[in-house]
C-alpha atoms as a PDB file:
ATOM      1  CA  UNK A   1     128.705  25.928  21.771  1.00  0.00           C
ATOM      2  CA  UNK A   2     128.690  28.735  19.377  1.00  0.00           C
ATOM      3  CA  UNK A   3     127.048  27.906  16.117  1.00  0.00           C
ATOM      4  CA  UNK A   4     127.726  30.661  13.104  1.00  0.00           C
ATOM      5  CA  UNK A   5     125.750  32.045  10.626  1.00  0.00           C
ATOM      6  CA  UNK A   6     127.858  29.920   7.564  1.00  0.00           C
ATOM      7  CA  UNK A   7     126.912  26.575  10.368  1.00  0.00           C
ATOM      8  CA  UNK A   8     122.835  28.045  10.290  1.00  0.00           C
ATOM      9  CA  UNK A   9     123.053  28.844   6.629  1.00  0.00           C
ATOM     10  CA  UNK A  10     124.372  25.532   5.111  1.00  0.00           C
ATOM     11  CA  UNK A  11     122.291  23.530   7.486  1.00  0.00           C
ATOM     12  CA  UNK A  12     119.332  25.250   6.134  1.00  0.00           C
ATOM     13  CA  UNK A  13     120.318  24.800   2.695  1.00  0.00           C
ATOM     14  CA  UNK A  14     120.904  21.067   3.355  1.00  0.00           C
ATOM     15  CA  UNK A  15     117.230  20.669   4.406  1.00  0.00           C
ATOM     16  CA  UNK A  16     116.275  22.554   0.979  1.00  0.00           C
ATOM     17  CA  UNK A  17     117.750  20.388  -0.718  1.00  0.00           C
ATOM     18  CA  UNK A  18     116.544  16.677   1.014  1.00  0.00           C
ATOM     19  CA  UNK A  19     112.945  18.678   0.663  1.00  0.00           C
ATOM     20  CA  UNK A  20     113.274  18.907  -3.032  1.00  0.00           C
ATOM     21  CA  UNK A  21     115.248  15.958  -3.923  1.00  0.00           C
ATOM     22  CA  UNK A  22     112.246  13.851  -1.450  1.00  0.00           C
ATOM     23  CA  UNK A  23     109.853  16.513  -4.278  1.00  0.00           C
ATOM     24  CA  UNK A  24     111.414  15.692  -7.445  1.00  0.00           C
ATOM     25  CA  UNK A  25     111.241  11.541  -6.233  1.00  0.00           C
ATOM     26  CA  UNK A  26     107.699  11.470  -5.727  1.00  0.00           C
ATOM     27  CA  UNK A  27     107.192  13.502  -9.123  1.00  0.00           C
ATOM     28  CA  UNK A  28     109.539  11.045 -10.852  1.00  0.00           C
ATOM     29  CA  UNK A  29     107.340   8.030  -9.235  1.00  0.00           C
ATOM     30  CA  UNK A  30     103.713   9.770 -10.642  1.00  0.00           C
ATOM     31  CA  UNK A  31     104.981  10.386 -13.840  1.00  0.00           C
ATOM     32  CA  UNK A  32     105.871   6.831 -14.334  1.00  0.00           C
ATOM     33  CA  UNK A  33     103.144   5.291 -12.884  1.00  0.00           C
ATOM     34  CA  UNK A  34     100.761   7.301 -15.157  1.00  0.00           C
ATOM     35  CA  UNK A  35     102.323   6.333 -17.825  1.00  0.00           C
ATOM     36  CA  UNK A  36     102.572   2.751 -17.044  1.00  0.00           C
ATOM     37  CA  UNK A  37      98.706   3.119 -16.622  1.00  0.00           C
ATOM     38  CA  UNK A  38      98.023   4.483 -19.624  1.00  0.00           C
ATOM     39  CA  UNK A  39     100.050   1.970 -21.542  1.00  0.00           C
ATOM     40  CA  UNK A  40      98.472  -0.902 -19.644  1.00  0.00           C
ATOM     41  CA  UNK A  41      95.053   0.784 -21.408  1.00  0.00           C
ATOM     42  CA  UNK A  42      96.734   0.943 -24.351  1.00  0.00           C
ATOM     43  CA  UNK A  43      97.436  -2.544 -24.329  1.00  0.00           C
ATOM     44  CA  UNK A  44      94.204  -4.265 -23.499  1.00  0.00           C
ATOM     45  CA  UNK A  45      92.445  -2.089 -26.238  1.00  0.00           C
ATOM     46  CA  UNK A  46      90.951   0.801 -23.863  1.00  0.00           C
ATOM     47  CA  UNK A  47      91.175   4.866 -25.311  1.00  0.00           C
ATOM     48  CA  UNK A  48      93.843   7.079 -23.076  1.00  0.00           C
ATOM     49  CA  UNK A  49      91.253   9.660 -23.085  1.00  0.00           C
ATOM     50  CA  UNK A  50      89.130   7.432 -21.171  1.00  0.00           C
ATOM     51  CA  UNK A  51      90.991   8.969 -18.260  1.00  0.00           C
ATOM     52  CA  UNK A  52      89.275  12.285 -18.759  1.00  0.00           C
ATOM     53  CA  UNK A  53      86.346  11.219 -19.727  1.00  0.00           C
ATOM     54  CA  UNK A  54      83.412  12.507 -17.662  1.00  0.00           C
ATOM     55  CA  UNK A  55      81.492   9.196 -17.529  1.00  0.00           C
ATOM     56  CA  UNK A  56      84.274   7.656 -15.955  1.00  0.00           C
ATOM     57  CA  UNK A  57      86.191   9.812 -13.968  1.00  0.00           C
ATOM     58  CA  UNK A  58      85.626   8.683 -10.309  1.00  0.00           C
ATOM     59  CA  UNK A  59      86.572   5.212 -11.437  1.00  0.00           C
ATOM     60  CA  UNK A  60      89.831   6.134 -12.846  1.00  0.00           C
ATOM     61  CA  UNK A  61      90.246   8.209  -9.645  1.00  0.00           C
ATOM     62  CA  UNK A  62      90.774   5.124  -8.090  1.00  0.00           C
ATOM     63  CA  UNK A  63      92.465   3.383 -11.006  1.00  0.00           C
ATOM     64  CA  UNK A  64      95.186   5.817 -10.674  1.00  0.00           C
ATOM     65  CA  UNK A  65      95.467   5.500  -6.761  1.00  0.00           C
ATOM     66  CA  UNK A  66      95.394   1.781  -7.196  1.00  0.00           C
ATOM     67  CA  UNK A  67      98.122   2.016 -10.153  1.00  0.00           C
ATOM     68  CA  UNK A  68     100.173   4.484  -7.657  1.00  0.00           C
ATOM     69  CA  UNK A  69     100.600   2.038  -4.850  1.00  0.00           C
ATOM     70  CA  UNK A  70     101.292  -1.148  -6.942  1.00  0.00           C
ATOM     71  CA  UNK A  71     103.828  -3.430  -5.868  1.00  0.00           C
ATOM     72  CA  UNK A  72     103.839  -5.040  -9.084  1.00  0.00           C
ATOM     73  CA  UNK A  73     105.962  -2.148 -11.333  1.00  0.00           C
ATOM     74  CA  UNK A  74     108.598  -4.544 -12.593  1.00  0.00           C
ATOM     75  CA  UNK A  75     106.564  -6.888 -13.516  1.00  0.00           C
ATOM     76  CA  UNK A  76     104.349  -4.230 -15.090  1.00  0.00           C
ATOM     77  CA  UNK A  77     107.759  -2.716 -16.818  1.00  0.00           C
ATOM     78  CA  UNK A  78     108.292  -6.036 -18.322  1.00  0.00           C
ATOM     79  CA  UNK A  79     104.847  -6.435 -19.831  1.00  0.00           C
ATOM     80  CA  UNK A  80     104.590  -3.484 -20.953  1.00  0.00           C
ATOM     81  CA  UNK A  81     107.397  -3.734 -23.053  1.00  0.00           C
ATOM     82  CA  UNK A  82     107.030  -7.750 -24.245  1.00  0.00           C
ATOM     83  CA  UNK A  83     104.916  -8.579 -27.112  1.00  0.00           C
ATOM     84  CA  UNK A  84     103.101 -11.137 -25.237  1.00  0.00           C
ATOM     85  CA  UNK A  85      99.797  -9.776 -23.710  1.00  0.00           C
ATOM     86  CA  UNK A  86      97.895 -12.144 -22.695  1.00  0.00           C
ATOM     87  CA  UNK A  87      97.696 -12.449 -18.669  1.00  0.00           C
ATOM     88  CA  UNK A  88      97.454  -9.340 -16.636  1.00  0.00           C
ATOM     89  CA  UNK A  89      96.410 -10.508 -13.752  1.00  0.00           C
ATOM     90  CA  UNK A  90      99.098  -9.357 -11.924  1.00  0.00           C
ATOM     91  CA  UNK A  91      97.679  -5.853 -12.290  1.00  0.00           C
ATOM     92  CA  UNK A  92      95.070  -4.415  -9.106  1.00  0.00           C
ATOM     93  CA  UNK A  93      93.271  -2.704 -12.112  1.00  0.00           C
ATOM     94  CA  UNK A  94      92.680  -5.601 -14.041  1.00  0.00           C
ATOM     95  CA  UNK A  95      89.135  -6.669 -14.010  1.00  0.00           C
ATOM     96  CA  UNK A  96      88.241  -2.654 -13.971  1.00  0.00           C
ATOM     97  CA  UNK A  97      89.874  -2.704 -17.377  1.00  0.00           C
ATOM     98  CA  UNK A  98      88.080  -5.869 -18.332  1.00  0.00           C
ATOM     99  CA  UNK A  99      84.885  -4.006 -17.090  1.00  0.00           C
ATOM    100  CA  UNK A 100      85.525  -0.898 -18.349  1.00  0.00           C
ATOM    101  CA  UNK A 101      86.425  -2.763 -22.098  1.00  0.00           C
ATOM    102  CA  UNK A 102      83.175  -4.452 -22.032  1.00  0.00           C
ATOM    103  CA  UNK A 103      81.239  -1.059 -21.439  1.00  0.00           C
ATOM    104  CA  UNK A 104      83.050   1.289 -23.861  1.00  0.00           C
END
């Protein structure tokens, strides 16, 4: 079989582009998840800049990791958005926020 350059090219190309479009996903997915994060601090009545903040850095290290590979984003979605904020318990972060509320 005698594959050409166009054949070489093109499949090359096509792998460029699965790369960057697999990229631009997992950019997409951050993005949103650190913003559902910081609205879920919002929320319960924590400072944003909390997740800067020297003090309590390695804890929102693992806030964010925890907030990253949550199976709970529509429900999150919907919370976020409804007036009603009450119960997050559905949220891995939630008694860290509770703790963190307490201590700030």
């Amino acid at each position: 079989m005698n594959i050409s350059l166009t054949q070489i090219f093109i499949a090359t190309v096509m792998i460029g582009v699965v790369f960057a479009l697999v990229f631009l996903f997992r950019e997409y997915l951050a993005r949103n998840s650190e913003r559902r994060m910081i609205g879920m601090l919002v929320s319960v009545g924590l400072d944003p800049t909390i997740t800067v903040s020297g003090d309590a850095a390695m804890i929102m290290k693992e806030v964010r990791q925890r907030c990253s590979t949550c199976a709970s984003e529509d429900v999150c979605e919907r919370w976020l958005k409804s007036n009603d904020k009450d119960d997050n318990s559905f949220c891995p972060n939630s008694k860290v926020f509770e703790i963190l509320k307490i201590h700030s």
